[in-house]
Protein backbone atom coordinates (compact mmCIF):
# COMPACT_ATOMS: atom_id res chain seq x y z
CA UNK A 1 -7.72 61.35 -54.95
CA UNK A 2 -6.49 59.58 -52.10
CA UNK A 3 -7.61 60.18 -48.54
CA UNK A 4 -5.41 62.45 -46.44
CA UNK A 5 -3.89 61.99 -42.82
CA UNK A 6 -6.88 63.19 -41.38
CA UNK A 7 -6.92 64.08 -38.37
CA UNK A 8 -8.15 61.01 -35.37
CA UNK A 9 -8.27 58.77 -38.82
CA UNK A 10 -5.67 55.74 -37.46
CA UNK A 11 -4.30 53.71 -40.27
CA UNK A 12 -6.55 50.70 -39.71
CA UNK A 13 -9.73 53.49 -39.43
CA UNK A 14 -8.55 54.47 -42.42
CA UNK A 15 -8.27 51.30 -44.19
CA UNK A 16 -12.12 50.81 -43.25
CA UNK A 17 -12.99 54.25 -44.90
CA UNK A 18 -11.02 52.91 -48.35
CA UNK A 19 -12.47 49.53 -47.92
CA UNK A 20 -16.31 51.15 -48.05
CA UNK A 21 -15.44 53.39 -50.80
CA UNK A 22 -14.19 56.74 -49.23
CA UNK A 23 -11.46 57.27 -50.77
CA UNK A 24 -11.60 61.29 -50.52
CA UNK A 25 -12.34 64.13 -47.72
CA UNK A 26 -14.98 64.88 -49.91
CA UNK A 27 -16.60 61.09 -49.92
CA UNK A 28 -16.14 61.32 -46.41
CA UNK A 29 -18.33 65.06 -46.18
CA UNK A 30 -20.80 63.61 -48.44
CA UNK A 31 -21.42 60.89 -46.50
CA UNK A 32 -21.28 62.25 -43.13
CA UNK A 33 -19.68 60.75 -39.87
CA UNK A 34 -23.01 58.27 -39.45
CA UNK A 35 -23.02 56.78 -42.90
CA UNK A 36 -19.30 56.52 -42.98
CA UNK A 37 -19.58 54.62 -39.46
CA UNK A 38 -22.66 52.60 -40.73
CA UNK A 39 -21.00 51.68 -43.91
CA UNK A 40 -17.97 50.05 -41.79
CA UNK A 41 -20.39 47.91 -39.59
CA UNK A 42 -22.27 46.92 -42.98
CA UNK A 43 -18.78 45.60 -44.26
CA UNK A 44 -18.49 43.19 -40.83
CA UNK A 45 -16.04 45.09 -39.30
CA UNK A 46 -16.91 45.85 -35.62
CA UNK A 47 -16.16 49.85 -35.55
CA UNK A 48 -17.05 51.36 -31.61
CA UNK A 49 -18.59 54.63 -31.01
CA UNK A 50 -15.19 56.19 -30.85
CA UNK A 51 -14.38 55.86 -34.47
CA UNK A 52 -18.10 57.88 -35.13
CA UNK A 53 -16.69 60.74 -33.01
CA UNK A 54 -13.38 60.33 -34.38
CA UNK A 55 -15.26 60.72 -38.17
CA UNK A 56 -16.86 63.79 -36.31
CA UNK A 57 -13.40 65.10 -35.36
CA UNK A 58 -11.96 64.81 -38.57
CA UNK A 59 -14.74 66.39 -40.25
CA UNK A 60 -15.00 69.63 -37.50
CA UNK A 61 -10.89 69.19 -37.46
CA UNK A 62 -11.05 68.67 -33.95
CA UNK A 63 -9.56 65.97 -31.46
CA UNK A 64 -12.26 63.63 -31.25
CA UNK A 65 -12.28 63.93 -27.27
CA UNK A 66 -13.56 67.46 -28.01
CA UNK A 67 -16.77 66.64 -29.80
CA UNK A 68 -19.54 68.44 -27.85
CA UNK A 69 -21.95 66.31 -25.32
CA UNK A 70 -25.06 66.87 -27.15
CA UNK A 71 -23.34 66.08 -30.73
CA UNK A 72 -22.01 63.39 -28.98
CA UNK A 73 -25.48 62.45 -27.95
CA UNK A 74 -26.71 63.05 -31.28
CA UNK A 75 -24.03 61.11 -33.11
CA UNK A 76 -25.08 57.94 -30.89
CA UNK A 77 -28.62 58.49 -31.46
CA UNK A 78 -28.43 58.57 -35.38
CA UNK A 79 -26.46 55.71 -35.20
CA UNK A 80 -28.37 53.30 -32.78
CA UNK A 81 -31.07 54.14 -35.05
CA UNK A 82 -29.92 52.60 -38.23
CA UNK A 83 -27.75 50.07 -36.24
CA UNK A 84 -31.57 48.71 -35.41
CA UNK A 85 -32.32 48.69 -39.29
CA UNK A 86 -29.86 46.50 -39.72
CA UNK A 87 -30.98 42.40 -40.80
CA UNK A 88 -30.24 39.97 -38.04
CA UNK A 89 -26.69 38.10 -38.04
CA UNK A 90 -26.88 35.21 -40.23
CA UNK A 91 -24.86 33.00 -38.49
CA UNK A 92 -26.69 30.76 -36.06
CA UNK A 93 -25.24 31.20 -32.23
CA UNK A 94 -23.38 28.50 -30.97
CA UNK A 95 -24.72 25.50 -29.11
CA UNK A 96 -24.61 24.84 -25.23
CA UNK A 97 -22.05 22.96 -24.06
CA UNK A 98 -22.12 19.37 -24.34
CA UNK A 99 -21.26 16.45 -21.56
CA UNK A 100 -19.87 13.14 -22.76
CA UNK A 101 -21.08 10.14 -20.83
CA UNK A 102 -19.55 6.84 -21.10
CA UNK A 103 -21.82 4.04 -20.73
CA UNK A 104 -20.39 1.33 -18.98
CA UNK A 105 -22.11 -2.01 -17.28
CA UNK A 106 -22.60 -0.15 -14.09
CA UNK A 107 -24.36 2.86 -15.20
CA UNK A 108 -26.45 1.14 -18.09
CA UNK A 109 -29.40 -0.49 -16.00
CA UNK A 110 -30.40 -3.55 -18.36
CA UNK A 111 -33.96 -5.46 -18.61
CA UNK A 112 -34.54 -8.05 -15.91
CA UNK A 113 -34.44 -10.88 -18.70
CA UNK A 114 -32.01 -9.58 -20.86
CA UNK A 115 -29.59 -12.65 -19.50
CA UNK A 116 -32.23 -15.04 -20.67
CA UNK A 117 -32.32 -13.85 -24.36
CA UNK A 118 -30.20 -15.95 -26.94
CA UNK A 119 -27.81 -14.08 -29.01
CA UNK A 120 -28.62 -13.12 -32.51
């Protein structure tokens, strides 16, 4: 079974929920809205909070804007707490910038007898 136009569920939300195996309302009630949102950060995809009450919305078939404050509240809560399960990126952050200097005889101060030396 395929999953239905769900309510809130966008085509590229829903791509997500097929890409982490929920193919089905049912995957999606078995999992719940947190998994289903934690299994789409897992995959590297960078879901907001809105797609966890949009989950929500589609589960309670509601518009996502009318998720109560304190499920809201819970939602978020669930979810920061296995976001902070998570491993730490792998990738290593970028370096600081870097400045190019071009030496030239004016800025390179040379040894007081490097006039006397012979070449090599």
């Amino acid at each position: 079974m395929t999953l239905p136009k769900l309510r809130n569920i966008g085509p590229k939300s829903a791509a997500w929920l097929k890409q982490v195996g929920l193919h089905s309302l049912e995957d999606l009630q078995a999992a719940g809205p947190v998994e289903a949102y934690m299994r789409i950060k897992r995959a590297g995809f960078k879901p907001t909070m809105n797609l966890l009450y949009a989950i929500e919305g589609a589960l309670c078939d509601c518009h996502w804007q009318d998720v109560p404050d304190a499920r809201r509240q819970q939602l978020v809560a669930e979810a920061e707490a296995a976001i902070e399960q998570l491993p730490p990126p792998r990738y290593k952050p970028t370096a600081a910038p870097v400045r190019t200097t071009v030496l030239t005889a004016d800025t390179v101060a040379l040894p007081p007898d490097a006039g006397d030396r012979p070449e090599d």
